[in-house]
Protein backbone atom coordinates (compact mmCIF):
# COMPACT_ATOMS: atom_id res chain seq x y z
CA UNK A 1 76.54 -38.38 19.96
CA UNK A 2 76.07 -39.59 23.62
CA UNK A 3 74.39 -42.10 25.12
CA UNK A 4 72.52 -42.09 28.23
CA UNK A 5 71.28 -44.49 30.80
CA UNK A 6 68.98 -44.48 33.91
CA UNK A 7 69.84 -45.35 37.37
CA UNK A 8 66.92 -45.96 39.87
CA UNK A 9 66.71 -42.80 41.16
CA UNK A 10 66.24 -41.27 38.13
CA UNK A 11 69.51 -39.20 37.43
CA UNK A 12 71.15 -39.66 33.82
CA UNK A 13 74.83 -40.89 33.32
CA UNK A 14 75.95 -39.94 29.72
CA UNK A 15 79.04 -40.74 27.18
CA UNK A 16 79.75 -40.65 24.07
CA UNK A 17 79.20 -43.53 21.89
CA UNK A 18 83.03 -43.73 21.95
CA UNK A 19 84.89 -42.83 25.27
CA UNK A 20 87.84 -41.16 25.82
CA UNK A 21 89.78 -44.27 25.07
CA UNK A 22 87.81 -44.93 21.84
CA UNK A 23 87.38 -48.31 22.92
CA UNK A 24 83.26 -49.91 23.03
CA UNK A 25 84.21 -52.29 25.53
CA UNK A 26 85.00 -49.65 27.72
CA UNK A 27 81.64 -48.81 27.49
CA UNK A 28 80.04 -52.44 27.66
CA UNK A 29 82.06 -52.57 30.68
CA UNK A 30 80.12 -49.70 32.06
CA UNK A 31 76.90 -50.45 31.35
CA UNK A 32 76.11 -47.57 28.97
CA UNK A 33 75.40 -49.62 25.96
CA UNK A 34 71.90 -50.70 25.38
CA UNK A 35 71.11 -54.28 24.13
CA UNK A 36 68.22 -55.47 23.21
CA UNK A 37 68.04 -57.72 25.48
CA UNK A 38 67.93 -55.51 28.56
CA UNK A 39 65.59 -53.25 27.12
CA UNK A 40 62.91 -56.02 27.06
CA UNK A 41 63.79 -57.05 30.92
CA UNK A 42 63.31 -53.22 31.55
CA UNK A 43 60.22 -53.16 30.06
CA UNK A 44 58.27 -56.25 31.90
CA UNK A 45 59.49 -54.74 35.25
CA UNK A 46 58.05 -51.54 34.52
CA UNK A 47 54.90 -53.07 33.17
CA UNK A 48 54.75 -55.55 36.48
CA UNK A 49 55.17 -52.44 38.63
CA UNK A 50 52.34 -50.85 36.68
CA UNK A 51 50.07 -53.85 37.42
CA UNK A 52 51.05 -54.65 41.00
CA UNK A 53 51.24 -51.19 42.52
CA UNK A 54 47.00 -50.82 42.30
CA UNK A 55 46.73 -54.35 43.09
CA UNK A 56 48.43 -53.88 46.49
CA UNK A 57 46.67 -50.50 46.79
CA UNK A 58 42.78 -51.87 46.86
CA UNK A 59 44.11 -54.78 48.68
CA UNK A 60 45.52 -52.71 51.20
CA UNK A 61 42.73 -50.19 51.55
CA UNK A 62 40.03 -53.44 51.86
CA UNK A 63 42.15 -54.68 55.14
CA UNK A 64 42.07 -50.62 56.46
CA UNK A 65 37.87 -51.27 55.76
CA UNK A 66 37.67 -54.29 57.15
CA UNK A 67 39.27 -53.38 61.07
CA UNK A 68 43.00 -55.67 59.62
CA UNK A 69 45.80 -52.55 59.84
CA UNK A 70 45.91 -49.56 62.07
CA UNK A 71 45.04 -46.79 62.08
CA UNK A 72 46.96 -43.59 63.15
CA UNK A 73 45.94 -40.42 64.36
CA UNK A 74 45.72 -37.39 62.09
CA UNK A 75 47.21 -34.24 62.81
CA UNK A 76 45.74 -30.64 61.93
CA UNK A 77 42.28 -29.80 61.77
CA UNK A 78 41.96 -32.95 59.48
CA UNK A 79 39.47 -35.33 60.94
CA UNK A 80 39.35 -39.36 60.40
CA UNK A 81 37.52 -40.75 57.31
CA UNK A 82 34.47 -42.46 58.38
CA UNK A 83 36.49 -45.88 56.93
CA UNK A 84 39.17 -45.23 59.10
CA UNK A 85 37.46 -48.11 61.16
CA UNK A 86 39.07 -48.78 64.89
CA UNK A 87 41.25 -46.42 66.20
CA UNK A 88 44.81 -48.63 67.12
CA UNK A 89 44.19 -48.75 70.94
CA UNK A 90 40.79 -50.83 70.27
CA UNK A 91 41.19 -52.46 67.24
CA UNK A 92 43.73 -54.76 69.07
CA UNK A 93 40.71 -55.79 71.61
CA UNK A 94 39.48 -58.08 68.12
CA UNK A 95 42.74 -59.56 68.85
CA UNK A 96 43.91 -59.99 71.68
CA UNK A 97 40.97 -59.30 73.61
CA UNK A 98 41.52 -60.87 77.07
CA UNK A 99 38.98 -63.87 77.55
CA UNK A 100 35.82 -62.49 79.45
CA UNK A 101 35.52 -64.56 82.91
CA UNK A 102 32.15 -65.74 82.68
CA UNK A 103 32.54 -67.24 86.49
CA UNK A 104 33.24 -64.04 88.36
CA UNK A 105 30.56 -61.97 89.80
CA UNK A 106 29.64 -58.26 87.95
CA UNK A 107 31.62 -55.65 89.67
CA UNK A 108 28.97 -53.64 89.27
CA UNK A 109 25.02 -53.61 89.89
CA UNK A 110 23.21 -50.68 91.18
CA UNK A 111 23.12 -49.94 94.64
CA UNK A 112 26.31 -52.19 95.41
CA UNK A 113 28.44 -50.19 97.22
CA UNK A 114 25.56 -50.14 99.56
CA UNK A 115 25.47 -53.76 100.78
CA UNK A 116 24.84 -54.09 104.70
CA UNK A 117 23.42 -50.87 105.00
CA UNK A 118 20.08 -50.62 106.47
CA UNK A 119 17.98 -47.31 105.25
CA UNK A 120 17.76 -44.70 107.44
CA UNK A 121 14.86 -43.00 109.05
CA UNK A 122 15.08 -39.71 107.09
CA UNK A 123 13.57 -39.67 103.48
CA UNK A 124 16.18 -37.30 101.58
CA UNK A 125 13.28 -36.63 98.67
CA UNK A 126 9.97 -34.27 98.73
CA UNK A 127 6.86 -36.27 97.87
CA UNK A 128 3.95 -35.17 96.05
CA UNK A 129 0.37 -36.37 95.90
CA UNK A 130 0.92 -38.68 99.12
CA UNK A 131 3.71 -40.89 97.97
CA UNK A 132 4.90 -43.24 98.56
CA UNK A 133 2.44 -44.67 100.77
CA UNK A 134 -0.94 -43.54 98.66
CA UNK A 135 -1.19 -41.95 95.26
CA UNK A 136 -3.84 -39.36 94.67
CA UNK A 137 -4.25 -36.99 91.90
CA UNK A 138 -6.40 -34.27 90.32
CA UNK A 139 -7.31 -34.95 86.61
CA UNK A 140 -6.10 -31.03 85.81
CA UNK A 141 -2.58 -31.76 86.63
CA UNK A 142 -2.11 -35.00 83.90
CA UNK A 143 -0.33 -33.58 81.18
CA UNK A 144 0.38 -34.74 77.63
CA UNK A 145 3.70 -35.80 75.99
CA UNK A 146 5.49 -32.86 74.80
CA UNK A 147 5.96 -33.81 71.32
CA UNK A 148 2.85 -35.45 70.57
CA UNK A 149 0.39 -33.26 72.46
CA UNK A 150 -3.56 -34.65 72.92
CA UNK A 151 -2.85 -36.60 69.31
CA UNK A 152 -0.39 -39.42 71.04
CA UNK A 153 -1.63 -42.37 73.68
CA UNK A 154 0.65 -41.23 76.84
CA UNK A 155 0.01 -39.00 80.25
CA UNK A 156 2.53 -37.53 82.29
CA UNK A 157 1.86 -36.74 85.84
CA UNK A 158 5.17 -34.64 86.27
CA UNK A 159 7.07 -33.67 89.62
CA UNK A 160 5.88 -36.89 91.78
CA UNK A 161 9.19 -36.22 93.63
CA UNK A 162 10.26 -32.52 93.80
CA UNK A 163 13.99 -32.38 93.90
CA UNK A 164 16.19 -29.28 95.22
CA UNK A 165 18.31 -26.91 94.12
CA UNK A 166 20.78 -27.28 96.91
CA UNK A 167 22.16 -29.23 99.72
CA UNK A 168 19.72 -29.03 102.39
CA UNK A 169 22.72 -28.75 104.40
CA UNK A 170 23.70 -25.76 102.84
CA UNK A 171 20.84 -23.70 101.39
CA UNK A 172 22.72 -20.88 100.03
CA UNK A 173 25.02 -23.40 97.97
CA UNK A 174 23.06 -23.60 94.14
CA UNK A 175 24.08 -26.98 92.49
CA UNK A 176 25.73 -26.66 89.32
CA UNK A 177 23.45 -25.58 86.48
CA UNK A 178 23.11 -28.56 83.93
CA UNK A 179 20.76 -30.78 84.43
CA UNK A 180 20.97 -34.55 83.80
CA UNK A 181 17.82 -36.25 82.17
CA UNK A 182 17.52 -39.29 82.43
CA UNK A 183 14.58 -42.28 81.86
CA UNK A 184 13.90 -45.70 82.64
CA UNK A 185 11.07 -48.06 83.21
CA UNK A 186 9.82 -49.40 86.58
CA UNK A 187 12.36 -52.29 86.85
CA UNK A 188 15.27 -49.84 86.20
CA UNK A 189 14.55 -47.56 88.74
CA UNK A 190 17.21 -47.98 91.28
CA UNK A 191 19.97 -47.29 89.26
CA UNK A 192 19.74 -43.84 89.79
CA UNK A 193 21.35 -44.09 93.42
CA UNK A 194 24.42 -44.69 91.06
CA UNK A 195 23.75 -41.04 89.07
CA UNK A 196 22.85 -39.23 92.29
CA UNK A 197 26.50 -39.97 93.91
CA UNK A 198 28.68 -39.60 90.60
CA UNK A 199 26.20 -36.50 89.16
CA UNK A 200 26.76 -33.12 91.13
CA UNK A 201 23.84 -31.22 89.30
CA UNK A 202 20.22 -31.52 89.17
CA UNK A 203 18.65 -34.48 88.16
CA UNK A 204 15.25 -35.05 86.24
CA UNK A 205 14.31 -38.54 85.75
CA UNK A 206 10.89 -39.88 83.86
CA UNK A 207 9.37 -43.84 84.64
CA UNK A 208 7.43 -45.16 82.13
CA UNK A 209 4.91 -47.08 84.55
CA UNK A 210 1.64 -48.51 83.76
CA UNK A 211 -0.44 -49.57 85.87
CA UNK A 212 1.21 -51.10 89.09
CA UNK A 213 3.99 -51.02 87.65
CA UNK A 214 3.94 -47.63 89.25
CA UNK A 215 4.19 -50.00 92.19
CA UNK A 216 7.30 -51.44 91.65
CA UNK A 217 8.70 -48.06 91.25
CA UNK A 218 7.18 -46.14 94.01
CA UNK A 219 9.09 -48.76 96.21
CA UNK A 220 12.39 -48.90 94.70
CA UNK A 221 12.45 -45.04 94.95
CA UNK A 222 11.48 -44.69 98.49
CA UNK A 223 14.44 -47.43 99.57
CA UNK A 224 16.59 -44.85 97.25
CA UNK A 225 15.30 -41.87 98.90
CA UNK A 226 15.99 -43.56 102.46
CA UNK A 227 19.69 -44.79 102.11
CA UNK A 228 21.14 -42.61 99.44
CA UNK A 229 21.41 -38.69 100.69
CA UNK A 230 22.08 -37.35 97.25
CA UNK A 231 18.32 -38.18 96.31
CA UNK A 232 17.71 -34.53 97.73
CA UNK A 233 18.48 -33.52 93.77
CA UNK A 234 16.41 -35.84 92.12
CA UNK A 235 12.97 -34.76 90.24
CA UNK A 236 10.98 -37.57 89.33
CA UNK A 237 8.01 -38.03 86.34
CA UNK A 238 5.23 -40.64 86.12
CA UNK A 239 4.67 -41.41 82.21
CA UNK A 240 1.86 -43.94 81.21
CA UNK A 241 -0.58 -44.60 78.82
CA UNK A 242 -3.98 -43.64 79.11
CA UNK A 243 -5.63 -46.89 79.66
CA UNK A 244 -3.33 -48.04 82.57
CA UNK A 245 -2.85 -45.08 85.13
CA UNK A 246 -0.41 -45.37 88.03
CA UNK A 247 -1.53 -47.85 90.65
CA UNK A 248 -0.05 -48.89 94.05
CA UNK A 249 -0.31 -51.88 96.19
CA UNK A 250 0.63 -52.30 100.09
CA UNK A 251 3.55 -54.90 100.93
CA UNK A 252 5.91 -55.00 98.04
CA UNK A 253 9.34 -54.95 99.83
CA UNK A 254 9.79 -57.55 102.15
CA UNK A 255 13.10 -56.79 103.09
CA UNK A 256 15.02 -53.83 104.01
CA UNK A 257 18.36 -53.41 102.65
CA UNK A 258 19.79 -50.66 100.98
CA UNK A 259 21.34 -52.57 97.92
CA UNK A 260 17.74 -53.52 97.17
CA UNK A 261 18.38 -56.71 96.09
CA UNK A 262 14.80 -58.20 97.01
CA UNK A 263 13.34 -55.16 94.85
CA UNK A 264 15.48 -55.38 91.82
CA UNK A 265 15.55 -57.58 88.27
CA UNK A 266 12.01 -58.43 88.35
CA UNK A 267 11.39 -57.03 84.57
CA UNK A 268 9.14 -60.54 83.61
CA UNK A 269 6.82 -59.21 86.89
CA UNK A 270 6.25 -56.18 84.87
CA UNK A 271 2.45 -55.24 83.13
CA UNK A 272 4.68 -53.90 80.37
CA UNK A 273 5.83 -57.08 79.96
CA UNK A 274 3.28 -59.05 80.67
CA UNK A 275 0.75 -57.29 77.94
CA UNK A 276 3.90 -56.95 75.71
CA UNK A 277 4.28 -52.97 76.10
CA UNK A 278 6.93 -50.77 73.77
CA UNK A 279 8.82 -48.70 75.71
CA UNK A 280 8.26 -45.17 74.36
CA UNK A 281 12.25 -43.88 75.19
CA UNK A 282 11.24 -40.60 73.00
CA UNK A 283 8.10 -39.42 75.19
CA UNK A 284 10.25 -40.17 78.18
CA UNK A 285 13.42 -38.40 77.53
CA UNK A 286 10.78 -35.21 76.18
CA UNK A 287 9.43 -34.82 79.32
CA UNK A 288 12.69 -35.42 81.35
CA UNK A 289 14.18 -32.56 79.31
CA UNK A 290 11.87 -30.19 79.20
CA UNK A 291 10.95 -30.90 83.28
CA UNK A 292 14.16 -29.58 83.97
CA UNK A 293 15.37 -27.27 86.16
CA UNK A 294 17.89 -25.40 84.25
CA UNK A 295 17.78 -24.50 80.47
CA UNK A 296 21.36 -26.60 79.65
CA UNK A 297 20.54 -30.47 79.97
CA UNK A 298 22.78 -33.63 79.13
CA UNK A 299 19.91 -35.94 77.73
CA UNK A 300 21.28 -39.43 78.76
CA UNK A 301 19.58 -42.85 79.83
CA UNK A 302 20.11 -44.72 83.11
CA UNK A 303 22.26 -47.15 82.58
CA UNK A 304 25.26 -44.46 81.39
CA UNK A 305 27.13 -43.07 84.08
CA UNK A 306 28.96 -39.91 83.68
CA UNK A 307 32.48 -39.18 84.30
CA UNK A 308 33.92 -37.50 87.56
CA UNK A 309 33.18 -33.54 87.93
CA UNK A 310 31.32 -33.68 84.58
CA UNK A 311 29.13 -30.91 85.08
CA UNK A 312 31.26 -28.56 86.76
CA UNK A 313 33.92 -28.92 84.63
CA UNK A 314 31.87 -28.39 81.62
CA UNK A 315 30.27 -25.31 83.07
CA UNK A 316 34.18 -23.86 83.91
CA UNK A 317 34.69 -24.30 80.04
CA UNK A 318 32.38 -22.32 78.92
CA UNK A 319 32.52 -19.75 81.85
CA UNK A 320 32.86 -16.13 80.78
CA UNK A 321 31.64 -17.04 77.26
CA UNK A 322 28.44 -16.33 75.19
CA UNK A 323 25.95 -19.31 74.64
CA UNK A 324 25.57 -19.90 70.98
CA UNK A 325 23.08 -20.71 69.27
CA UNK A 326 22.45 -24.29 67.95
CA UNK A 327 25.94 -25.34 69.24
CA UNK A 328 25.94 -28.78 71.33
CA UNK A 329 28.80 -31.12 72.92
CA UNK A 330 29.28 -34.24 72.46
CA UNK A 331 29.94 -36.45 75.75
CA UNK A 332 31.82 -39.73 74.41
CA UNK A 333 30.10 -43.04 75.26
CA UNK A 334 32.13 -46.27 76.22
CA UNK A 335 31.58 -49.77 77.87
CA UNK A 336 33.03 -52.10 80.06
CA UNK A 337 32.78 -55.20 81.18
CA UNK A 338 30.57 -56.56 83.79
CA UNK A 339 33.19 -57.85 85.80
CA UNK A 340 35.14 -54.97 85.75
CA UNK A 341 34.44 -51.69 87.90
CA UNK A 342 33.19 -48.53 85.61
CA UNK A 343 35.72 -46.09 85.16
CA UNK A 344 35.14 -42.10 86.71
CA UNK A 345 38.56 -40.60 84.75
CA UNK A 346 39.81 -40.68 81.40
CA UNK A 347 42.80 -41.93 82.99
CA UNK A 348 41.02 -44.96 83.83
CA UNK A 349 39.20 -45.54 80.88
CA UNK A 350 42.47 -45.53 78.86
CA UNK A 351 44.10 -48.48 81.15
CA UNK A 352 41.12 -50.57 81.01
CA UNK A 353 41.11 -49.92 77.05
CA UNK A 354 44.76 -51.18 76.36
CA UNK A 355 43.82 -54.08 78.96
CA UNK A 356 41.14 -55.11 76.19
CA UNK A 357 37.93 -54.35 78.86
CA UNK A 358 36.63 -51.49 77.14
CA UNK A 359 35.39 -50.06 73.82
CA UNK A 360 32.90 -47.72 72.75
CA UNK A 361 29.27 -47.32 72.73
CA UNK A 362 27.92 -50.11 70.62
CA UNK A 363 30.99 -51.24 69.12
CA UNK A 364 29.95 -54.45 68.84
CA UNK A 365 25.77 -53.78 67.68
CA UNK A 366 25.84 -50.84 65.58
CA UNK A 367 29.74 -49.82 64.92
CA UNK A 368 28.46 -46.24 63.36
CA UNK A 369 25.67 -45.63 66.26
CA UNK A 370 28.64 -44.16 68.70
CA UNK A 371 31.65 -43.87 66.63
CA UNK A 372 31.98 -40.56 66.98
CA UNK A 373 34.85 -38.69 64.43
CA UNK A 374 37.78 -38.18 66.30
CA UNK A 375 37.51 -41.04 68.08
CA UNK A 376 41.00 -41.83 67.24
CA UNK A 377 42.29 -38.99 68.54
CA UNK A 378 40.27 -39.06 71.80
CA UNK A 379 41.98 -42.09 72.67
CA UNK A 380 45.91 -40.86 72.01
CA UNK A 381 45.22 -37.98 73.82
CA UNK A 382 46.30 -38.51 77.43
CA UNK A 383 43.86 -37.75 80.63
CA UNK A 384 43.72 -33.49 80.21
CA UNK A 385 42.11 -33.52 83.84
CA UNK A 386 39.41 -31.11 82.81
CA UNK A 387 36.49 -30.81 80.52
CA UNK A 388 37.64 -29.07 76.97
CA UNK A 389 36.82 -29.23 73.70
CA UNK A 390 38.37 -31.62 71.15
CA UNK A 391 36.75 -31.08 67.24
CA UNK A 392 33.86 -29.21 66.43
CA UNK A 393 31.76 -31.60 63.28
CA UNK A 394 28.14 -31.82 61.79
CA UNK A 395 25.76 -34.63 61.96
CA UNK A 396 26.81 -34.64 57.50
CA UNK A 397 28.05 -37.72 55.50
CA UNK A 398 30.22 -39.96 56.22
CA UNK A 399 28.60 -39.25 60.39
CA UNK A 400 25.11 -39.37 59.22
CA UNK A 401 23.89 -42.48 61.12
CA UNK A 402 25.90 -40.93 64.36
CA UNK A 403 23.52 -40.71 67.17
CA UNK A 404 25.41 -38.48 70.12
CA UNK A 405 24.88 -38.21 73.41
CA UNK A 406 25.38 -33.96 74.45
CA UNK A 407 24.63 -31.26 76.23
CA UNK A 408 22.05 -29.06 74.78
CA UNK A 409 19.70 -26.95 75.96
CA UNK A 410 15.63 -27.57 76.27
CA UNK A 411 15.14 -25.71 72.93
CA UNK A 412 16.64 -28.12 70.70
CA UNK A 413 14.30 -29.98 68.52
CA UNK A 414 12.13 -32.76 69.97
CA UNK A 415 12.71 -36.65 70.06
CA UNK A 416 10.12 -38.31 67.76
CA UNK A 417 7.71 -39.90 70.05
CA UNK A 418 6.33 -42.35 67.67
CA UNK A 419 9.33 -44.19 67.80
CA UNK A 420 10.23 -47.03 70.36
CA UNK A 421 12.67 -48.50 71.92
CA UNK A 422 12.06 -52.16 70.81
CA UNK A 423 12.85 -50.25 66.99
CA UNK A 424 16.26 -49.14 68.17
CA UNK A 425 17.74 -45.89 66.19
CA UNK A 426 15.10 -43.90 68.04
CA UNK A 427 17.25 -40.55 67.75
CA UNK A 428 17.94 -40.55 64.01
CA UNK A 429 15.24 -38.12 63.32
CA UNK A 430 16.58 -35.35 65.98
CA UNK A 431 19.99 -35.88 64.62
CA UNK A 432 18.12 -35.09 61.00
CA UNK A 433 16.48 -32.14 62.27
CA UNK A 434 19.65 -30.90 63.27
CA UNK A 435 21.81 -31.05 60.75
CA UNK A 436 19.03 -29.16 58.62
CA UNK A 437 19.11 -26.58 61.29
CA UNK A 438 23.36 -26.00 60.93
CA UNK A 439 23.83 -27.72 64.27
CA UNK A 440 27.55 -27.76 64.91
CA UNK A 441 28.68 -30.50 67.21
CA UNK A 442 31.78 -30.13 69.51
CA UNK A 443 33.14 -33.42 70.72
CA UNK A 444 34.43 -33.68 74.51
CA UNK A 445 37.58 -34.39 75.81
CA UNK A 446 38.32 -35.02 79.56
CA UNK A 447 34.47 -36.37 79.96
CA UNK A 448 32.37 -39.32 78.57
CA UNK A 449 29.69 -41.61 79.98
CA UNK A 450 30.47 -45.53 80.37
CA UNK A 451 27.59 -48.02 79.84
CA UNK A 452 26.78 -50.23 82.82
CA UNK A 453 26.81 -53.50 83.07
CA UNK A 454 29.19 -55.01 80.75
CA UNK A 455 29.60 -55.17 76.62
CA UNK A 456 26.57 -55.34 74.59
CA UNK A 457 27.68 -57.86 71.96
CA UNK A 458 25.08 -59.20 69.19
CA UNK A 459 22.78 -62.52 70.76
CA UNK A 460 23.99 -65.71 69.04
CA UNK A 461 20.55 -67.57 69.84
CA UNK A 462 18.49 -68.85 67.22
CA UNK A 463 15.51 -67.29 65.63
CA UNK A 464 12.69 -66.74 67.61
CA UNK A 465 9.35 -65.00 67.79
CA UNK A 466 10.70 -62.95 70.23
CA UNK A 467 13.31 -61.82 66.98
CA UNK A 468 9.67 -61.46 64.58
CA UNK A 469 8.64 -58.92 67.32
CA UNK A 470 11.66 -57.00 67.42
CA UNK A 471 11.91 -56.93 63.14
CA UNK A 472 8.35 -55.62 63.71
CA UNK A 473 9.18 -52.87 65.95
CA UNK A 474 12.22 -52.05 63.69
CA UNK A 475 9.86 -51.89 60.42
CA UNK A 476 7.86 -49.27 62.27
CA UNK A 477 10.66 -47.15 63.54
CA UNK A 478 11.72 -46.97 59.82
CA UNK A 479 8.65 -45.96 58.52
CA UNK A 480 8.23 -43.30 61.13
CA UNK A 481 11.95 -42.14 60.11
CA UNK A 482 10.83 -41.45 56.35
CA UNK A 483 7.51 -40.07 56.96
CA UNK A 484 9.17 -37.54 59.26
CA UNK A 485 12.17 -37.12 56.80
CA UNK A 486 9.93 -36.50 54.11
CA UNK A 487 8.49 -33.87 56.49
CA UNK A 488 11.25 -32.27 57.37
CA UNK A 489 12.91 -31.71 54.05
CA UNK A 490 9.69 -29.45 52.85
CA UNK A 491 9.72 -27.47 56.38
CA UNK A 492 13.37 -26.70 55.87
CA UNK A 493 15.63 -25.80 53.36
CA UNK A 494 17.60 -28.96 50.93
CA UNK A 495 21.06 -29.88 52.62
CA UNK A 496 22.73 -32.44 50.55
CA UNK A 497 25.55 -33.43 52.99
CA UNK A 498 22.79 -34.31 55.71
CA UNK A 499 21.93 -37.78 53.95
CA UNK A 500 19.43 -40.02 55.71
């Protein structure tokens, strides 16, 4: 009768119980003969490896969660788990991130690259209603918010600025059709000089202004409209509530430079500050949107600058094809530091990503506000030196709290107006609304936008009532979110993958 034993891969070496020279010891000397002894040592091995294996499993799998191993790309259609965490070329920023240089001056503030130059005689914009030396309106031509209609508190007196649809040095030459919309309030203004030179399609931009804050803006616009020449594209919106319609006053720029340094960072000047005004982001990027020129719009706010030859590359994509149908793309958004100057190529971005200097969106506030899936991927793929497409996902579980930037068109459902920007997550319920509709989402490569200036990182300062206004704000945004959830989930039919 033979006897068999097991060697570690698993293949059998058998004898009989007496070998060919009849002798045991043979066998003993071969280790074919079980004792008892061994058997038992067998045994707690195999019942160690039973233990230990799961142990190191869930260990390993809490580091993956927790941003401690790396993570590689995937290959396929497959996309990355939502737990993936950091894809390898940012996760070593936690790291080794390079120590931020607190001492040297921000590479980048709007209207930089213009310092020394004096503005020039020429306005490059088309006024309306005697700007920007006197405002005057008829009643008939205030408009309400698109969303909210006569029920919400804001006014819109559109087109204050009418911006072209070419060069004026060359009529017959149409600008590329996608429109950037874009928002900010009176203190932000100027940093649209920075859009108009990087942007090479329309532009429709709304100011939240009350009162004279209208002011403020008026001026920083006309120095814009005097020393930048690619203001000739720019549309501009007045938005305000009703109680505190645009107002001007004579003598607010006392200098005359074209970086506007004597006009800009005055936010505590502000009547929205001063009488402790929400920003409403939602009414402003409405009527941005639907002021537009051209039915396909990248919705995007005014401190994000887009990458080089972003619209005309993304218009050569699709060239030659059929629009669909609730179809959007997804532009990428990343940051850099202050002290560093904002990347126009992916080829750029990548460097200044290994260097530690840049990471995306949010990264460091809300991790799952701009981690978009793929992300890993994005960033092993090298510069493709155009504008194609990388995945195509849903706003569904595990991407449900994703808020995208993209390029849409003017049809696509509404931003919620009732929520603020103090409340932060003001695009949740449009990213809700979508996924109920079957949006499908195709993420960008070769393009993104980059957040100017620097890497928003979570304030260390103590609690103060400046944080009990905030948790207000953010208590109100969430209750708006579930009323309009609950809305939306009678209007439409149940989708269980588009969790709230």
């Amino acid at each position: 009768m033979p006897m068999c034993s097991y060697n570690a891969l698993g293949s059998a070496a058998c004898a009989r119980r007496w070998g060919s020279h009849g002798s045991a010891g043979a066998l003993r000397g071969r280790n074919l003969v079980r004792y008892p002894g061994s058997m038992r040592a067998r045994t707690r091995r195999l019942l160690t490896w039973l233990t230990g294996v799961p142990i190191l499993i869930l260990l390993a799998l809490r580091l993956l969660s927790k941003g401690f191993l790396p993570v590689f790309g995937t290959s396929g259609k497959r996309q990355e788990p939502h737990s993936a965490g950091i894809p390898g070329l940012l996760r070593r920023q936690q790291h080794s991130h390079r120590p931020r240089d607190e001492s040297r001056p921000p590479a980048y503030t709007a209207g930089l690259y213009m310092t020394g130059r004096r503005p020039g005689n020429v306005s490059a914009c088309q006024w309306r209603y005697g700007l920007p030396h006197s405002l005057s309106y008829p009643v008939k031509n205030l408009e309400w918010s698109p969303e909210a209609g006569e029920r919400g508190p804001y006014r819109v007196l559109s087109s204050v600025i009418l911006g072209a649809h070419s060069p004026p040095k060359e009529p017959f030459q149409e600008l590329p059709r996608l429109t950037l919309c874009t928002h900010a309030t009176a203190d932000q203004v100027y940093a649209v000089v920075e859009l108009a030179r990087r942007w090479e399609g329309p532009l429709s931009m709304a100011i939240f202004v009350p009162g004279m804050d209208a002011a403020l803006a008026v001026s920083l616009l006309d120095r814009a409209c005097h020393c930048e020449p690619e203001m000739f594209k720019v549309s501009v919106h007045l938005v305000f509530p009703t109680g505190y319609p645009p107002a001007l006053e004579p003598g607010i720029h006392p200098e005359n430079n074209c970086a506007a340094s004597d006009l800009q960072w005055r936010e505590e000047e502000t009547v929205r500050r001063i009488h402790d005004m929400v920003y409403p982001i939602n009414v402003a990027r409405n009527v941005a949107r639907m002021k537009a020129y051209t039915n396909q719009v990248l919705v995007s706010d005014i401190e994000l600058l887009p990458s080089k030859n972003l619209a005309s590359g993304f218009l050569e994509m699709i060239r030659g094809r059929v629009p669909r149908a609730r179809v959007v793309f997804v532009t990428p958004v990343f940051e850099i530091e202050s002290n560093e100057v904002p990347p126009s190529t992916k080829k750029e971005l990548l460097a200044a990503a290994r260097s530690g200097l840049a990471v995306y969106f949010h990264r460091f506030q809300c991790a799952h506000c701009q981690r978009f899936p793929g992300l890993t991927r994005w960033m092993l793929r090298p510069d493709p030196g155009r504008v194609k497409p990388l995945i195509v996902t849903k706003r569904e579980f595990p991407h449900h709290r994703w808020e995208p930037v993209f390029v849409g068109t003017r049809d696509d459902p509404f931003y919620t107006e009732d929520m603020s920007w103090e409340g932060r997550q003001d695009k949740m319920t449009q990213m809700f609304e979508m996924c109920l509709l079957n949006y499908r989402l195709v993420v960008l490569d070769g393009a993104f936008l980059v957040h100017t200036p620097g890497i928003k990182r979570k304030p260390t300062r103590n609690k103060n009532s400046q944080d009990d206004g905030i948790h207000m704000h953010v208590k109100k945004n969430a209750r708006v979110y579930q009323n309009v959830v609950q809305r939306l989930q009678q209007q439409y039919p149940m989708n269980r993958r588009c969790r709230q």
